[in-house]
C-alpha atoms as a PDB file:
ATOM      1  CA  UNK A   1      93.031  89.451  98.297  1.00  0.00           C
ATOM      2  CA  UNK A   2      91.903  89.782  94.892  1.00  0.00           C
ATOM      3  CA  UNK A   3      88.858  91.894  93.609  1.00  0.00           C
ATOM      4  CA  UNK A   4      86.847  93.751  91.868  1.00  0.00           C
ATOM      5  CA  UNK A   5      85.477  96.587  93.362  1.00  0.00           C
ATOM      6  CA  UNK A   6      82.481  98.486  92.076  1.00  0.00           C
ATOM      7  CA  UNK A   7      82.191 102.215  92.688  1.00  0.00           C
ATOM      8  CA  UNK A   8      78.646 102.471  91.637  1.00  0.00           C
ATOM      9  CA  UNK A   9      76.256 100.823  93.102  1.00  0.00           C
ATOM     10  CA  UNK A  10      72.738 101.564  93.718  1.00  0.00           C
ATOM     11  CA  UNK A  11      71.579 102.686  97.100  1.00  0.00           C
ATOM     12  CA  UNK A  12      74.752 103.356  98.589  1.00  0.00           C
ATOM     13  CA  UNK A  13      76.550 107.034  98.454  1.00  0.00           C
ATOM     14  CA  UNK A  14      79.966 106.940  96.424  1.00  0.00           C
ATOM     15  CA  UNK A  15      81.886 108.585  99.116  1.00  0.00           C
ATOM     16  CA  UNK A  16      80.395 106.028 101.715  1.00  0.00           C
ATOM     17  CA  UNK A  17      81.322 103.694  99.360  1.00  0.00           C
ATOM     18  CA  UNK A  18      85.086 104.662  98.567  1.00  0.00           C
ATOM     19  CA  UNK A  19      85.717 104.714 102.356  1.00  0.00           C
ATOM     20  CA  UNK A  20      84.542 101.188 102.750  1.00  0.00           C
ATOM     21  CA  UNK A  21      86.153  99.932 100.053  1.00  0.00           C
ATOM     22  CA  UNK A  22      89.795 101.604 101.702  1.00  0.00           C
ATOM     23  CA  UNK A  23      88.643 100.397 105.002  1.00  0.00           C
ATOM     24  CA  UNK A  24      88.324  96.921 103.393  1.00  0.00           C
ATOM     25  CA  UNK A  25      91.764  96.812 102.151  1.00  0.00           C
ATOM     26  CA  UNK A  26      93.512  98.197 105.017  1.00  0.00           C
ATOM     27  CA  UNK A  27      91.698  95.886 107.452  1.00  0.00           C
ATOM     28  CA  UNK A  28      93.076  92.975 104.803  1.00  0.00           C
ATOM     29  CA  UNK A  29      96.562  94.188 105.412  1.00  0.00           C
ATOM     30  CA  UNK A  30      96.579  94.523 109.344  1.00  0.00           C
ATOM     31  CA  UNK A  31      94.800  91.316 109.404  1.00  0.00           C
ATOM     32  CA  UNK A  32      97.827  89.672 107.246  1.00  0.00           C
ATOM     33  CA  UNK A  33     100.420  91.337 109.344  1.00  0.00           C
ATOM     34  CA  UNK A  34      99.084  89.929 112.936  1.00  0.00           C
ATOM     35  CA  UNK A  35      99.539  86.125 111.456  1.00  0.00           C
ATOM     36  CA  UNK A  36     102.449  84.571 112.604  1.00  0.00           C
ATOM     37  CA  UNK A  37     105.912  84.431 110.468  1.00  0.00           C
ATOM     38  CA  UNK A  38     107.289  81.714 109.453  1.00  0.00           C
ATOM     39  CA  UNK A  39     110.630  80.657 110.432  1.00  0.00           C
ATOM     40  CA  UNK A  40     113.232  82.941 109.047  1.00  0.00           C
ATOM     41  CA  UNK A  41     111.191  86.116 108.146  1.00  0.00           C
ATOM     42  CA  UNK A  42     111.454  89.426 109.717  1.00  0.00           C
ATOM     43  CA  UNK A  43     108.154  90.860 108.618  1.00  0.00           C
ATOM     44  CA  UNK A  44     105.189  90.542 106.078  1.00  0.00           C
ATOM     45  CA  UNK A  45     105.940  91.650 102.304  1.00  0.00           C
ATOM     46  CA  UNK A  46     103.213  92.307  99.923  1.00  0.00           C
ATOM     47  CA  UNK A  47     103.332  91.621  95.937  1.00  0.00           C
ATOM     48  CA  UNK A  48     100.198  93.632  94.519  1.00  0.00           C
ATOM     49  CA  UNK A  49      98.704  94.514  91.272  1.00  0.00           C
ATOM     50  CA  UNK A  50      96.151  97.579  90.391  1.00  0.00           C
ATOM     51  CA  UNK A  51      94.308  98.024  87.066  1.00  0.00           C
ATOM     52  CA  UNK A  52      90.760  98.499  85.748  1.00  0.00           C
ATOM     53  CA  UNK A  53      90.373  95.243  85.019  1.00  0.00           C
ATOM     54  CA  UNK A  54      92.183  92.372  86.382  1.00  0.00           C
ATOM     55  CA  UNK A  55      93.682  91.902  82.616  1.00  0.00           C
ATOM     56  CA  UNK A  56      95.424  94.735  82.205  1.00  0.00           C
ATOM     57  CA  UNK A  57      96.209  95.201  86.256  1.00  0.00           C
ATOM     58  CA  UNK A  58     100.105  96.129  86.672  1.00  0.00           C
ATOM     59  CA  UNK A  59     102.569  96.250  89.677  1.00  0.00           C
ATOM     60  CA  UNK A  60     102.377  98.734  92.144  1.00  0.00           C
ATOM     61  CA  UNK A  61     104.091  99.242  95.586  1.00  0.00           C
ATOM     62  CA  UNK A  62     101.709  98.768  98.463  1.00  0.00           C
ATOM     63  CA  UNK A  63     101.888 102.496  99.542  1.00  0.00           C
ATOM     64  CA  UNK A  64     100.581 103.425  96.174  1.00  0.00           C
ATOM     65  CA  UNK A  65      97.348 101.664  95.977  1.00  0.00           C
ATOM     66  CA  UNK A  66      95.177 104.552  97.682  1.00  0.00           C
ATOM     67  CA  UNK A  67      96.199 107.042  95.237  1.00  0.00           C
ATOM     68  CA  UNK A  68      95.603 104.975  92.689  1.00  0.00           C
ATOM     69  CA  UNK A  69      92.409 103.987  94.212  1.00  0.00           C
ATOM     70  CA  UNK A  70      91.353 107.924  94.487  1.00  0.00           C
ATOM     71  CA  UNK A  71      92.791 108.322  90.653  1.00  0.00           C
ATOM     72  CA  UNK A  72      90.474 106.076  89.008  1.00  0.00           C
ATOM     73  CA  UNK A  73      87.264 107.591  91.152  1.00  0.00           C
ATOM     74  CA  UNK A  74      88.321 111.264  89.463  1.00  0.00           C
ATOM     75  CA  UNK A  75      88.438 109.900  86.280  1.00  0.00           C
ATOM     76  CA  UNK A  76      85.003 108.400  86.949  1.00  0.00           C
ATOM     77  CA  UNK A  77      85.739 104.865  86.796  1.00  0.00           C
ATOM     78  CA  UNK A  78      83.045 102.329  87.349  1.00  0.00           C
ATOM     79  CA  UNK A  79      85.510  99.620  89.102  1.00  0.00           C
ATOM     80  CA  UNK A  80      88.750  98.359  89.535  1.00  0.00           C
ATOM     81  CA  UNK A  81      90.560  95.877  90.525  1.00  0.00           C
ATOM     82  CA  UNK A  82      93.220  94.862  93.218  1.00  0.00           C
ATOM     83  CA  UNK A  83      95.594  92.311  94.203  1.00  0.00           C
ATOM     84  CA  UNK A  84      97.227  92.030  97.601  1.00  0.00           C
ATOM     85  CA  UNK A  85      99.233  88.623  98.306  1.00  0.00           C
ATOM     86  CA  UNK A  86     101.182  88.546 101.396  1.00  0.00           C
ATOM     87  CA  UNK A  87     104.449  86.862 101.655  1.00  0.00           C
ATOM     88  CA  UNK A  88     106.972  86.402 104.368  1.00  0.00           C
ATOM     89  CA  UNK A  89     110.036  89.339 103.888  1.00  0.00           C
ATOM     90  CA  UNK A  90     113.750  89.601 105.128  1.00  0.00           C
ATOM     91  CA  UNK A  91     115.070  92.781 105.754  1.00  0.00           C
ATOM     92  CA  UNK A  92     118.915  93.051 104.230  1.00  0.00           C
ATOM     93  CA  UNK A  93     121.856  94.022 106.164  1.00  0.00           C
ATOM     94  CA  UNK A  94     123.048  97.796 104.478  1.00  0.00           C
ATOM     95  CA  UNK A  95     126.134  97.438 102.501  1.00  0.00           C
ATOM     96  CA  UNK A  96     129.838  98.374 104.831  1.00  0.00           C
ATOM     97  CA  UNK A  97     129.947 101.708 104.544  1.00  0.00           C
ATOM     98  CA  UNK A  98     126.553 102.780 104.141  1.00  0.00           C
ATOM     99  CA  UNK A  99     125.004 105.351 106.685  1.00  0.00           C
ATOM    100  CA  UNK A 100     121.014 105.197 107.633  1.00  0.00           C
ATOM    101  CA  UNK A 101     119.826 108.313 106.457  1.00  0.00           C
ATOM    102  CA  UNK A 102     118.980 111.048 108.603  1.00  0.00           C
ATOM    103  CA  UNK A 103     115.867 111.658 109.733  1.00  0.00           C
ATOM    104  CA  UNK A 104     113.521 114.637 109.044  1.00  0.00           C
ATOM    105  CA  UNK A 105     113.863 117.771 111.035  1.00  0.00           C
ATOM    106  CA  UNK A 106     110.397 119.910 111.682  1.00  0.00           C
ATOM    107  CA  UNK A 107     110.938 123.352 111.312  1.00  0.00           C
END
């Protein structure tokens, strides 16, 4: 996926607009992770880019692009522009030695 989104447009509320916009993206990304792997991948990777224009657009982690998203509307951006390629992943064995970290306890 790459695009342009536009966060005005007439007829159509912002907020309506921001959700379908999110909606848009995270339907992209289920939609790449159902396709099959290819032979000798564990799971889907993505490489992605966010910026104002896709000129200046930089290299963000995945998990990142929703706050980034909701950054640009406060500073009353009129668009921006995002760049999700999917590519096949392999998770690494840890190193000898290495323990998983714990997980979080709820208090």
């Amino acid at each position: 996926m790459r695009k342009t989104f536009q966060l005005q447009v007439e007829g159509k509320h912002p907020d309506r607009l921001l959700e379908a916009i999110k909606h848009e993206i995270r339907k992209y990304i289920k939609r790449e992770r159902r396709r099959v792997l290819p032979e000798g991948a564990d799971f889907w990777d993505f490489d992605c880019k966010f910026g104002t224009e896709a000129e200046n657009a930089e290299v963000v982690h995945l998990s990142a692009i929703t706050g980034l998203i909701d950054g640009v509307v406060k500073e009353a951006g009129k668009q921006f522009y995002v760049e999700i390629l999917a590519k096949p992943g392999q998770r690494k064995a840890r190193p000898a030695g290495e323990a998983a970290p714990p997980p979080d306890a709820e208090d």
